[in-house]
Each structure stands twice: as C-alpha cells, then as structure tokens.
PDB file of N, CA and C in Angstrom:
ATOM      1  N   UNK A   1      -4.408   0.385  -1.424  1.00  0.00           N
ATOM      2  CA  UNK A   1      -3.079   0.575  -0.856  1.00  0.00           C
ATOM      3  C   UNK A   1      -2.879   2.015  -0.421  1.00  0.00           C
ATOM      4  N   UNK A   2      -3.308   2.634  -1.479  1.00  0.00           N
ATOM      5  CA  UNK A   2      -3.528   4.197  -0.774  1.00  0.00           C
ATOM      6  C   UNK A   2      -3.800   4.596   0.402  1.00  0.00           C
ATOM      7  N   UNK A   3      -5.059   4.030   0.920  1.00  0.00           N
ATOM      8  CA  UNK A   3      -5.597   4.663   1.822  1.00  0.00           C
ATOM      9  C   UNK A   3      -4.996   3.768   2.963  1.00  0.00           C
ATOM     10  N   UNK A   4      -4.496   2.691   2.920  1.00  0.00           N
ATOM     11  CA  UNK A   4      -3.493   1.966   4.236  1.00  0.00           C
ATOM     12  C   UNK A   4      -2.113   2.988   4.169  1.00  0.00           C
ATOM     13  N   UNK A   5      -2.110   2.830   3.298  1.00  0.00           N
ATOM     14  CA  UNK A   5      -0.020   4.000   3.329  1.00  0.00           C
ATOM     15  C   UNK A   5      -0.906   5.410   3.907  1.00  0.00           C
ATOM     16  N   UNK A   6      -2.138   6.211   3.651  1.00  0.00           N
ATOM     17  CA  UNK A   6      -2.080   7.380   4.809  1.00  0.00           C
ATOM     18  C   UNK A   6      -2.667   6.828   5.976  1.00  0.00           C
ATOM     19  N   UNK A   7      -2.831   5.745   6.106  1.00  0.00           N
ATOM     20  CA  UNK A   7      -3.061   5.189   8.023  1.00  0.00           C
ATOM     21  C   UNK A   7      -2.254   4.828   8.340  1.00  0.00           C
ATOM     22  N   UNK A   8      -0.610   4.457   7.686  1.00  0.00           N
ATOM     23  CA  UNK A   8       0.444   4.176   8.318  1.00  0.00           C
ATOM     24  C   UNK A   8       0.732   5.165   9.762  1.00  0.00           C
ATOM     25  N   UNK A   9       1.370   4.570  10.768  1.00  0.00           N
ATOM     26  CA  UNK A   9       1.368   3.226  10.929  1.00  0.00           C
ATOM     27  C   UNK A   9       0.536   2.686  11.685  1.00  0.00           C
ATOM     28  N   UNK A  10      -0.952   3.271  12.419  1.00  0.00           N
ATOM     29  CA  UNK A  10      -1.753   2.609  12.977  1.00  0.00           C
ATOM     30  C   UNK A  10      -2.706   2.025  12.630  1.00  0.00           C
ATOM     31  N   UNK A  11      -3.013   1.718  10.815  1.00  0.00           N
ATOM     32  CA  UNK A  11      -3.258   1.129  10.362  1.00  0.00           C
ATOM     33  C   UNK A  11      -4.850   1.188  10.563  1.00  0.00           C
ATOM     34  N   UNK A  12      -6.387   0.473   9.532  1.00  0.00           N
ATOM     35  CA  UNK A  12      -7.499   0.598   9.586  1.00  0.00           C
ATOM     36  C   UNK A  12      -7.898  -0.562  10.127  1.00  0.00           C
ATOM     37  N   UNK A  13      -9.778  -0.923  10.475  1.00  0.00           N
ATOM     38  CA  UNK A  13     -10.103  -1.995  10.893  1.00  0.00           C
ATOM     39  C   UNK A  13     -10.599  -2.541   9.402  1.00  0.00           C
ATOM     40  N   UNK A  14     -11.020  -4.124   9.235  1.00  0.00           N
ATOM     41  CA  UNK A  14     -11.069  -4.145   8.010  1.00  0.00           C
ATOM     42  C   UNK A  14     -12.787  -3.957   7.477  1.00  0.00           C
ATOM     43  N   UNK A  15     -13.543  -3.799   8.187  1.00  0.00           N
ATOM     44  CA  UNK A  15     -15.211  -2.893   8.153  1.00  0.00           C
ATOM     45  C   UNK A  15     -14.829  -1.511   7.267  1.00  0.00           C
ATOM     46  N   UNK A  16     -13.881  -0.500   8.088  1.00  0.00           N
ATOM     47  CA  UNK A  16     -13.556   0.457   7.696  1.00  0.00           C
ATOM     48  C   UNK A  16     -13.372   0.770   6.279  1.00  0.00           C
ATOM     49  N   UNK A  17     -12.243  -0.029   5.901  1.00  0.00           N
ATOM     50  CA  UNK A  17     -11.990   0.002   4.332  1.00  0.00           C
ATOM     51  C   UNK A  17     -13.354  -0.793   3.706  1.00  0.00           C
ATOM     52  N   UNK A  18     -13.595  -1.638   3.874  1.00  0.00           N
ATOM     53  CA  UNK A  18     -15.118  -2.224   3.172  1.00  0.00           C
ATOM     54  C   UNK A  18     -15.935  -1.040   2.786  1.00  0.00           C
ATOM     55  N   UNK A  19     -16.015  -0.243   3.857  1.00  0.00           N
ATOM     56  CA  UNK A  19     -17.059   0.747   3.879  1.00  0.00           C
ATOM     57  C   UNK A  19     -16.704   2.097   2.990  1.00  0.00           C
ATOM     58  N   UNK A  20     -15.143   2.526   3.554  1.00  0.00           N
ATOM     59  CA  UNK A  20     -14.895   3.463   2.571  1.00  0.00           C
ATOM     60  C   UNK A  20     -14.794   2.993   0.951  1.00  0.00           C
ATOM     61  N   UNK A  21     -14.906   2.019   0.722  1.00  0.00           N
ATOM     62  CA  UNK A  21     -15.425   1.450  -0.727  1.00  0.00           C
ATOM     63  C   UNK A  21     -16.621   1.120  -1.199  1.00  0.00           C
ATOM     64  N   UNK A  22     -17.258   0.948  -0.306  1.00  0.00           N
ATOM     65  CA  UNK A  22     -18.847   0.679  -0.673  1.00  0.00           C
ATOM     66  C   UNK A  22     -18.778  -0.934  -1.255  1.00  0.00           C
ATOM     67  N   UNK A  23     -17.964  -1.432  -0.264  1.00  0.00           N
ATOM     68  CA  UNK A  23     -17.987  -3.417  -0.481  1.00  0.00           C
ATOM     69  C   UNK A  23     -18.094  -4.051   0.501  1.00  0.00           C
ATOM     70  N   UNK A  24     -18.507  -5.091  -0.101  1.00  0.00           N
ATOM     71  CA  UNK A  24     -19.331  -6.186   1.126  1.00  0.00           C
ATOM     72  C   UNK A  24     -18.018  -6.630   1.721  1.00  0.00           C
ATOM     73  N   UNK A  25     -17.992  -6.546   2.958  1.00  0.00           N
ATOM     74  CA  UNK A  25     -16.812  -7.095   3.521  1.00  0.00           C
ATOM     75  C   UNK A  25     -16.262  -8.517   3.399  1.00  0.00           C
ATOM     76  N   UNK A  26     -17.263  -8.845   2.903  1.00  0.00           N
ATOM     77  CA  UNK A  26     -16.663 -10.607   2.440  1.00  0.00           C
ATOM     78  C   UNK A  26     -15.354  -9.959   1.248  1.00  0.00           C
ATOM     79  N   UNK A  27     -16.084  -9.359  -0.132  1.00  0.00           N
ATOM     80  CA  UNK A  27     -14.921  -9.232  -0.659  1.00  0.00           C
ATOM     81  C   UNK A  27     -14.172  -8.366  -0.597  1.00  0.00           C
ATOM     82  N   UNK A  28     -14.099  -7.559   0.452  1.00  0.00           N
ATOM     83  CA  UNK A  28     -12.663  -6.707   0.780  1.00  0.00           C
ATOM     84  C   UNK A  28     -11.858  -7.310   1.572  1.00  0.00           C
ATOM     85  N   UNK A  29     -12.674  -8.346   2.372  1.00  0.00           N
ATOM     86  CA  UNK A  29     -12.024  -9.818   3.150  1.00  0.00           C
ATOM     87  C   UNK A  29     -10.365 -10.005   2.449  1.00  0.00           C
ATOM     88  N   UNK A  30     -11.130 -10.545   1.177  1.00  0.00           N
ATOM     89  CA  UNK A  30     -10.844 -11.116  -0.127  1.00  0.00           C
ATOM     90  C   UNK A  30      -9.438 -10.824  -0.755  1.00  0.00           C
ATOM     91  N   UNK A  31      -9.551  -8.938  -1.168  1.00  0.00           N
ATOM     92  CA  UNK A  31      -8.493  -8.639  -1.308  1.00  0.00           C
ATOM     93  C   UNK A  31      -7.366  -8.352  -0.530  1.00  0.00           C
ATOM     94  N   UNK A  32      -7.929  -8.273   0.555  1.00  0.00           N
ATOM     95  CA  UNK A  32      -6.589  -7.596   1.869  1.00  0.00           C
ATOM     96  C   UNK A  32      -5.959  -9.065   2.154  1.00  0.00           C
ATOM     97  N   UNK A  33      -6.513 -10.246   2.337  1.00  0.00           N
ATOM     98  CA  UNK A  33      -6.061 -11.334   1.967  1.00  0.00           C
ATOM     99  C   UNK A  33      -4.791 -11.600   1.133  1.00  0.00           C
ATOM    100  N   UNK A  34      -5.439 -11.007  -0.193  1.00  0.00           N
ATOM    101  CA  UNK A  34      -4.171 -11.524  -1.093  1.00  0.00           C
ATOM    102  C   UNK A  34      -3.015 -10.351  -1.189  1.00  0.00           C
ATOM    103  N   UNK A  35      -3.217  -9.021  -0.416  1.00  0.00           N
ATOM    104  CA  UNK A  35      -1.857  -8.270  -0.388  1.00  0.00           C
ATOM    105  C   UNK A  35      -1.619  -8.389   1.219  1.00  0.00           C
ATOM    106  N   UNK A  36      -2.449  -9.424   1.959  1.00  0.00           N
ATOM    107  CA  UNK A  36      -1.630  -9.728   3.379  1.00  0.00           C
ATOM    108  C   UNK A  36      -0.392 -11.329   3.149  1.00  0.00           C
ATOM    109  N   UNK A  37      -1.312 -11.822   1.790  1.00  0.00           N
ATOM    110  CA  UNK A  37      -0.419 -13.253   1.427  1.00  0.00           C
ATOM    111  C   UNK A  37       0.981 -12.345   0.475  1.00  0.00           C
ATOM    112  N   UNK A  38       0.759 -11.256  -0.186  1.00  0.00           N
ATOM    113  CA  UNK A  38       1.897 -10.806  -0.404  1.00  0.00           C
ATOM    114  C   UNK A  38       3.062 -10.315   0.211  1.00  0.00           C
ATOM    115  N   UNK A  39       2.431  -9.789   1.256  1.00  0.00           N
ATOM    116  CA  UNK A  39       3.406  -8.918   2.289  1.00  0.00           C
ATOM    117  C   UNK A  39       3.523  -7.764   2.054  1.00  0.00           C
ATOM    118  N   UNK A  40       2.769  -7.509   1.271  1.00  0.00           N
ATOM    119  CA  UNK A  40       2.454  -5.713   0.961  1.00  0.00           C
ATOM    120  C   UNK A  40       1.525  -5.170   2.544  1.00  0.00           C
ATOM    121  N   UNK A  41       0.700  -5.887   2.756  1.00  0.00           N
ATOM    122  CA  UNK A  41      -0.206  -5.437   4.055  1.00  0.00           C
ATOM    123  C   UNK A  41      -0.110  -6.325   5.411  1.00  0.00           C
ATOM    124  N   UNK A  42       0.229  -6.350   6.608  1.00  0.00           N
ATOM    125  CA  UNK A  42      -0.008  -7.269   7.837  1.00  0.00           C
ATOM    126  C   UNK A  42      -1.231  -6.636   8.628  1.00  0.00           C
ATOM    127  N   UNK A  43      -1.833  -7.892   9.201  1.00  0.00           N
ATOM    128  CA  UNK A  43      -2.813  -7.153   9.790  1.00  0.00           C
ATOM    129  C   UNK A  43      -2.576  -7.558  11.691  1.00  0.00           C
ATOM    130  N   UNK A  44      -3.448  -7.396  12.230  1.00  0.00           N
ATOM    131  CA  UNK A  44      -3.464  -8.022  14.036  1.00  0.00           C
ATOM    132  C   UNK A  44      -4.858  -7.930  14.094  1.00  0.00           C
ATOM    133  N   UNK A  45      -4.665  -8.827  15.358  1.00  0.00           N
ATOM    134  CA  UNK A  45      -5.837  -8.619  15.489  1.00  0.00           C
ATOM    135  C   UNK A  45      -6.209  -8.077  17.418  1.00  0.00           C
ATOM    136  N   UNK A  46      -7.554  -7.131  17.204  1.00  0.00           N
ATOM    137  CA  UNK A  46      -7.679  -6.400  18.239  1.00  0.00           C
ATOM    138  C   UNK A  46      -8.987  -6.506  19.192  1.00  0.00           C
ATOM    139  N   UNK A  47      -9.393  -7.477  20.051  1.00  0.00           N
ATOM    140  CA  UNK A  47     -10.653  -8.136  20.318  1.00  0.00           C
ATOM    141  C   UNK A  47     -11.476  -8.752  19.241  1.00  0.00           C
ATOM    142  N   UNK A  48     -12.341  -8.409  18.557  1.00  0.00           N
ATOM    143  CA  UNK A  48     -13.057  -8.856  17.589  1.00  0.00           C
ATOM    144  C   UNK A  48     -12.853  -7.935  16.471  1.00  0.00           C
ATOM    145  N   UNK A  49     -11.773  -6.648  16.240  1.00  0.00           N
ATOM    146  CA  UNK A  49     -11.154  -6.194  15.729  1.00  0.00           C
ATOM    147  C   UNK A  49     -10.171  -6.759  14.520  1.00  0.00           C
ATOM    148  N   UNK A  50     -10.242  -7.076  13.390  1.00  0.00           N
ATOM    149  CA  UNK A  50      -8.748  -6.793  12.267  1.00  0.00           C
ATOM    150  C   UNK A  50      -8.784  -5.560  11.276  1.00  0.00           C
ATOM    151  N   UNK A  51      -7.455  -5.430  12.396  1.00  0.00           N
ATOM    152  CA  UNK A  51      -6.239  -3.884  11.410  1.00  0.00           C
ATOM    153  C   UNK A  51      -5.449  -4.458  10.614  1.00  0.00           C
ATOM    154  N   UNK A  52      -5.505  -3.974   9.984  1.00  0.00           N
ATOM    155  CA  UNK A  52      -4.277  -4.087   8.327  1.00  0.00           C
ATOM    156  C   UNK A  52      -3.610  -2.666   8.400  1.00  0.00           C
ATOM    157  N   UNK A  53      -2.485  -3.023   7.674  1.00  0.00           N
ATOM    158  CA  UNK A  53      -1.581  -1.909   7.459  1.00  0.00           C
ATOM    159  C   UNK A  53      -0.204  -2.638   6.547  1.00  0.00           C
ATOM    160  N   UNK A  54      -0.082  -0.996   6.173  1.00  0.00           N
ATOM    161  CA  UNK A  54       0.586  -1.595   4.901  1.00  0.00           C
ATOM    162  C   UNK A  54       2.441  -2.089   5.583  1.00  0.00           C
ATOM    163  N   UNK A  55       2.581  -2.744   4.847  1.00  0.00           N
ATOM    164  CA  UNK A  55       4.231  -2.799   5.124  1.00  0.00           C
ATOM    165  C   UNK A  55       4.963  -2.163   4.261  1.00  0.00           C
ATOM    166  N   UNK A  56       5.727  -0.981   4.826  1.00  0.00           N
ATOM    167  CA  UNK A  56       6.046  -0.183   4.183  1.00  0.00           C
ATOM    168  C   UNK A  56       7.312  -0.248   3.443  1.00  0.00           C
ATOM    169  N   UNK A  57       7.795  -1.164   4.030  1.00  0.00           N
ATOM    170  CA  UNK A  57       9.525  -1.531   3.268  1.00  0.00           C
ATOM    171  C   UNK A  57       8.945  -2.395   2.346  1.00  0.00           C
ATOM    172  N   UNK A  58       8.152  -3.499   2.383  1.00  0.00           N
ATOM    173  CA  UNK A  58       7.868  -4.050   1.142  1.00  0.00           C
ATOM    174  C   UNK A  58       7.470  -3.675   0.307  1.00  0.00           C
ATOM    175  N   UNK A  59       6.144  -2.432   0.474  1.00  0.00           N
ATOM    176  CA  UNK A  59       5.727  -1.472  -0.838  1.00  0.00           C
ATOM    177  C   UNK A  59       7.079  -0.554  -1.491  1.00  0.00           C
ATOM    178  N   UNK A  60       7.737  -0.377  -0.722  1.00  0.00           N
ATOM    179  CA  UNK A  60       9.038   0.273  -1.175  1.00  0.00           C
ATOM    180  C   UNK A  60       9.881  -0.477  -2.255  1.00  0.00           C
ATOM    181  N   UNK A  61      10.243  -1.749  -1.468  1.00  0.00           N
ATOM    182  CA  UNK A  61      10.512  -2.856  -2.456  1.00  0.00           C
ATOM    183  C   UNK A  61      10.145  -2.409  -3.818  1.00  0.00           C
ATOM    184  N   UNK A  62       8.857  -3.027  -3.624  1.00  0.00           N
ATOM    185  CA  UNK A  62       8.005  -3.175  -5.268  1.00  0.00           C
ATOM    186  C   UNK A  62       8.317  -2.166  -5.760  1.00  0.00           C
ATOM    187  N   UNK A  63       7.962  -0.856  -5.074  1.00  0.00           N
ATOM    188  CA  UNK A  63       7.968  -0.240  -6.092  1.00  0.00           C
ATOM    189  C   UNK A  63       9.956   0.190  -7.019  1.00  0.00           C
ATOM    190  N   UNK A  64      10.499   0.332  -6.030  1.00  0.00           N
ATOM    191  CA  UNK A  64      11.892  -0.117  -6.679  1.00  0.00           C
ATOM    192  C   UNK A  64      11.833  -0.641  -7.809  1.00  0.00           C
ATOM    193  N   UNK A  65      11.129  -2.129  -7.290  1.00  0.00           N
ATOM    194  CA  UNK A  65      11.764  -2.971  -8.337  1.00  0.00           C
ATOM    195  C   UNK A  65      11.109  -2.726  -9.617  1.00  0.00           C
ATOM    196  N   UNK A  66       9.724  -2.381  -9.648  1.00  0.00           N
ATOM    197  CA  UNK A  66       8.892  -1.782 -10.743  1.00  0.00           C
ATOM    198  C   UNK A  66       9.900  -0.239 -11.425  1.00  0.00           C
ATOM    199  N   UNK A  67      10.272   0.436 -11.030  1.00  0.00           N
ATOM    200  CA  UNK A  67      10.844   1.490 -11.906  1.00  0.00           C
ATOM    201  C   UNK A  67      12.577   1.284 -11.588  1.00  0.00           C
ATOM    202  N   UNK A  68      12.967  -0.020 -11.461  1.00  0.00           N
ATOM    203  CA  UNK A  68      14.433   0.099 -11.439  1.00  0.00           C
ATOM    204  C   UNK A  68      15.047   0.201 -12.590  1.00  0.00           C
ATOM    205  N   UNK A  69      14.285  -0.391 -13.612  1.00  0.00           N
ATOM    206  CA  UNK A  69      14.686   0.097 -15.288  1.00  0.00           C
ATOM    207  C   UNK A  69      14.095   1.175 -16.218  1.00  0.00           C
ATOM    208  N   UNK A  70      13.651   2.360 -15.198  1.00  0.00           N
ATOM    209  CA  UNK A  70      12.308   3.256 -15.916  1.00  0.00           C
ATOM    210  C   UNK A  70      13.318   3.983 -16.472  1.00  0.00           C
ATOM    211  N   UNK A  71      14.635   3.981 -16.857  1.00  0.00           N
ATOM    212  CA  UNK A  71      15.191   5.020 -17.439  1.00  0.00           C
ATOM    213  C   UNK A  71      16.458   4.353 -18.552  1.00  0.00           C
ATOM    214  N   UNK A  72      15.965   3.113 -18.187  1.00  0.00           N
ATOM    215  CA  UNK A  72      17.296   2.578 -19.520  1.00  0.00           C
ATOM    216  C   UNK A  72      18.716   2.765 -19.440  1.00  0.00           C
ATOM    217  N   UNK A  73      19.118   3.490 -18.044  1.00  0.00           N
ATOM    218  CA  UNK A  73      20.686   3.757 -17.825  1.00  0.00           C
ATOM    219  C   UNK A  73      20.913   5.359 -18.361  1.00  0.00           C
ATOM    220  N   UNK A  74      19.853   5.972 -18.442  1.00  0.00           N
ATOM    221  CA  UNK A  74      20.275   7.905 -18.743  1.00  0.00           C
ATOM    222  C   UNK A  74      18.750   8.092 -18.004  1.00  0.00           C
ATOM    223  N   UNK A  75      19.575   8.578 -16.945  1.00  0.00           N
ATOM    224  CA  UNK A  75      19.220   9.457 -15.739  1.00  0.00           C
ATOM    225  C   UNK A  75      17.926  10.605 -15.669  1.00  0.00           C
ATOM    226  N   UNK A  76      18.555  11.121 -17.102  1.00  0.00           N
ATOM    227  CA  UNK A  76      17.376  12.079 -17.439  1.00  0.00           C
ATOM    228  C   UNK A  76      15.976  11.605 -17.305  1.00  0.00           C
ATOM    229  N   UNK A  77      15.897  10.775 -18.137  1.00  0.00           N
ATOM    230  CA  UNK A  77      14.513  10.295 -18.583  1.00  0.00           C
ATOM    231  C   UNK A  77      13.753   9.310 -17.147  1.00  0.00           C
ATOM    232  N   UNK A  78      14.796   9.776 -15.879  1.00  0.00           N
ATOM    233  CA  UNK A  78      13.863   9.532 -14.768  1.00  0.00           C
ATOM    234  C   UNK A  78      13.359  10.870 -13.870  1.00  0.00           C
ATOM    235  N   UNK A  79      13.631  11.868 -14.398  1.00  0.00           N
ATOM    236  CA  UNK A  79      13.004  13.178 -14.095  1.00  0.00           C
ATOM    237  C   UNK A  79      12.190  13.223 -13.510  1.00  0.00           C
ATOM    238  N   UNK A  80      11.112  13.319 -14.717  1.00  0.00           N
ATOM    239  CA  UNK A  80       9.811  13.583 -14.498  1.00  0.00           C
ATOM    240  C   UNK A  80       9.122  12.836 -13.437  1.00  0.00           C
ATOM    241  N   UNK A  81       9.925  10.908 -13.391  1.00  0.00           N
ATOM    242  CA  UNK A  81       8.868  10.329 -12.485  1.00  0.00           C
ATOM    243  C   UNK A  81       9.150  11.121 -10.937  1.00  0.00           C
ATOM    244  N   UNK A  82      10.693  11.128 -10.962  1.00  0.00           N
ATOM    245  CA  UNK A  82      10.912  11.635  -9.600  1.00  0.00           C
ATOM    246  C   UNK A  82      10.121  13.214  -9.571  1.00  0.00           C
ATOM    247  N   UNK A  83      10.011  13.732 -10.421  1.00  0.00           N
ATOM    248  CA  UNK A  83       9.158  15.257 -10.161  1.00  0.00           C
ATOM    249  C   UNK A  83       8.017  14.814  -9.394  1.00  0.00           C
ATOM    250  N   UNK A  84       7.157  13.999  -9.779  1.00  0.00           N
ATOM    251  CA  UNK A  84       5.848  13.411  -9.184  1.00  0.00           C
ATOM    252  C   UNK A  84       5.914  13.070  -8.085  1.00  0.00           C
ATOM    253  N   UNK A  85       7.412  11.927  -7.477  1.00  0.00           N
ATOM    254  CA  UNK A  85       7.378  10.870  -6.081  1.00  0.00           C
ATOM    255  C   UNK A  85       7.507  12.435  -5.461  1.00  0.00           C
ATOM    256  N   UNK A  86       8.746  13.252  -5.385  1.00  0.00           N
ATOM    257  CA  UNK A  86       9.295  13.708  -4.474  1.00  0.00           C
ATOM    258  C   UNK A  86       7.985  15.016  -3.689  1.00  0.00           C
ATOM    259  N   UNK A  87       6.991  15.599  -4.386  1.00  0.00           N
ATOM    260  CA  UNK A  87       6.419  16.594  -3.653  1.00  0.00           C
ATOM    261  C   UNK A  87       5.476  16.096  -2.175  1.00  0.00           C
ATOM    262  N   UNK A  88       5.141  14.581  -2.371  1.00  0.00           N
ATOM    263  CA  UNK A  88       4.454  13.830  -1.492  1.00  0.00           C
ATOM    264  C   UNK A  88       5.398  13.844  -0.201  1.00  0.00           C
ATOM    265  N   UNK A  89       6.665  14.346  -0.246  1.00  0.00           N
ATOM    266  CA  UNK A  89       7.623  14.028   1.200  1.00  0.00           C
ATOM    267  C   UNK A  89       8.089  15.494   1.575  1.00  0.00           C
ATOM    268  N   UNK A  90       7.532  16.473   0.583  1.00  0.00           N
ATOM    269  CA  UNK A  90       7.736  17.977   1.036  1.00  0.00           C
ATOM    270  C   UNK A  90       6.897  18.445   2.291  1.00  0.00           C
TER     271      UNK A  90
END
C-alpha cells in the first residue's frame, strides 16, 4: 500500500510492483486482487498494461475508522499518533 499511496495518482503497472518485491506476478496478481475487491486499490487497464492505484478516500476511511477510538475520549493520549501522521504532509 505504501508504495501505491507514493505513485498516487498515476498509479504503477502490476510487473512493476511484482518486481519491486521480488514476486512472481501470479502472486502479486493475487494480492492487488484482494485490496482491488476491497476498494482500497482500482486498477485500468492500458493496452496490455494493468495500473493499480490506491484509492485514497477509502484508505482514509480505514484508517479513520481503525484509530477512531485510539484515545478513549481524552484527546491527549492521541498526541503522539498525530506527532507521527502529521510530519508526512509538512
């Protein structure tokens, strides 16, 4: 997911990521599959070309919904995570 969120938004071919992993493209097939059946990733397709890319409001989503209770209702104790998100948008 990483490396699709820094190709946003023109997104990779799916050889590409196989390769920057050192996997047989059958099973990187595999996984981009099941976060394209999520809606975390859409792909197109470009002659004999498929790009994936992430969908970025849906990773947003998740992740929301994953730390919407990271602080129990006192603010504080979401600090630190936001210390971490926020330097990535400086």
């Amino acid at each position: 997911m990483r490396l699709l969120i820094k190709s946003a938004p023109d997104g990779l071919k799916a050889g590409e990521i196989a390769d920057k992993f050192g996997q047989p493209p059958s099973t990187m097939s595999s996984h981009l599959r099941i976060l394209s059946e999520s809606s975390l990733v859409s792909w197109d397709r470009k002659g004999r070309e498929i790009y994936f890319r992430p969908n970025i409001d849906r990773v947003r989503d998740l992740i929301l919904f994953l730390v919407a209770d990271c602080c129990g209702g006192q603010a504080d104790k979401c600090e630190p995570l936001l210390a971490e998100l926020l330097p990535c948008c400086s």
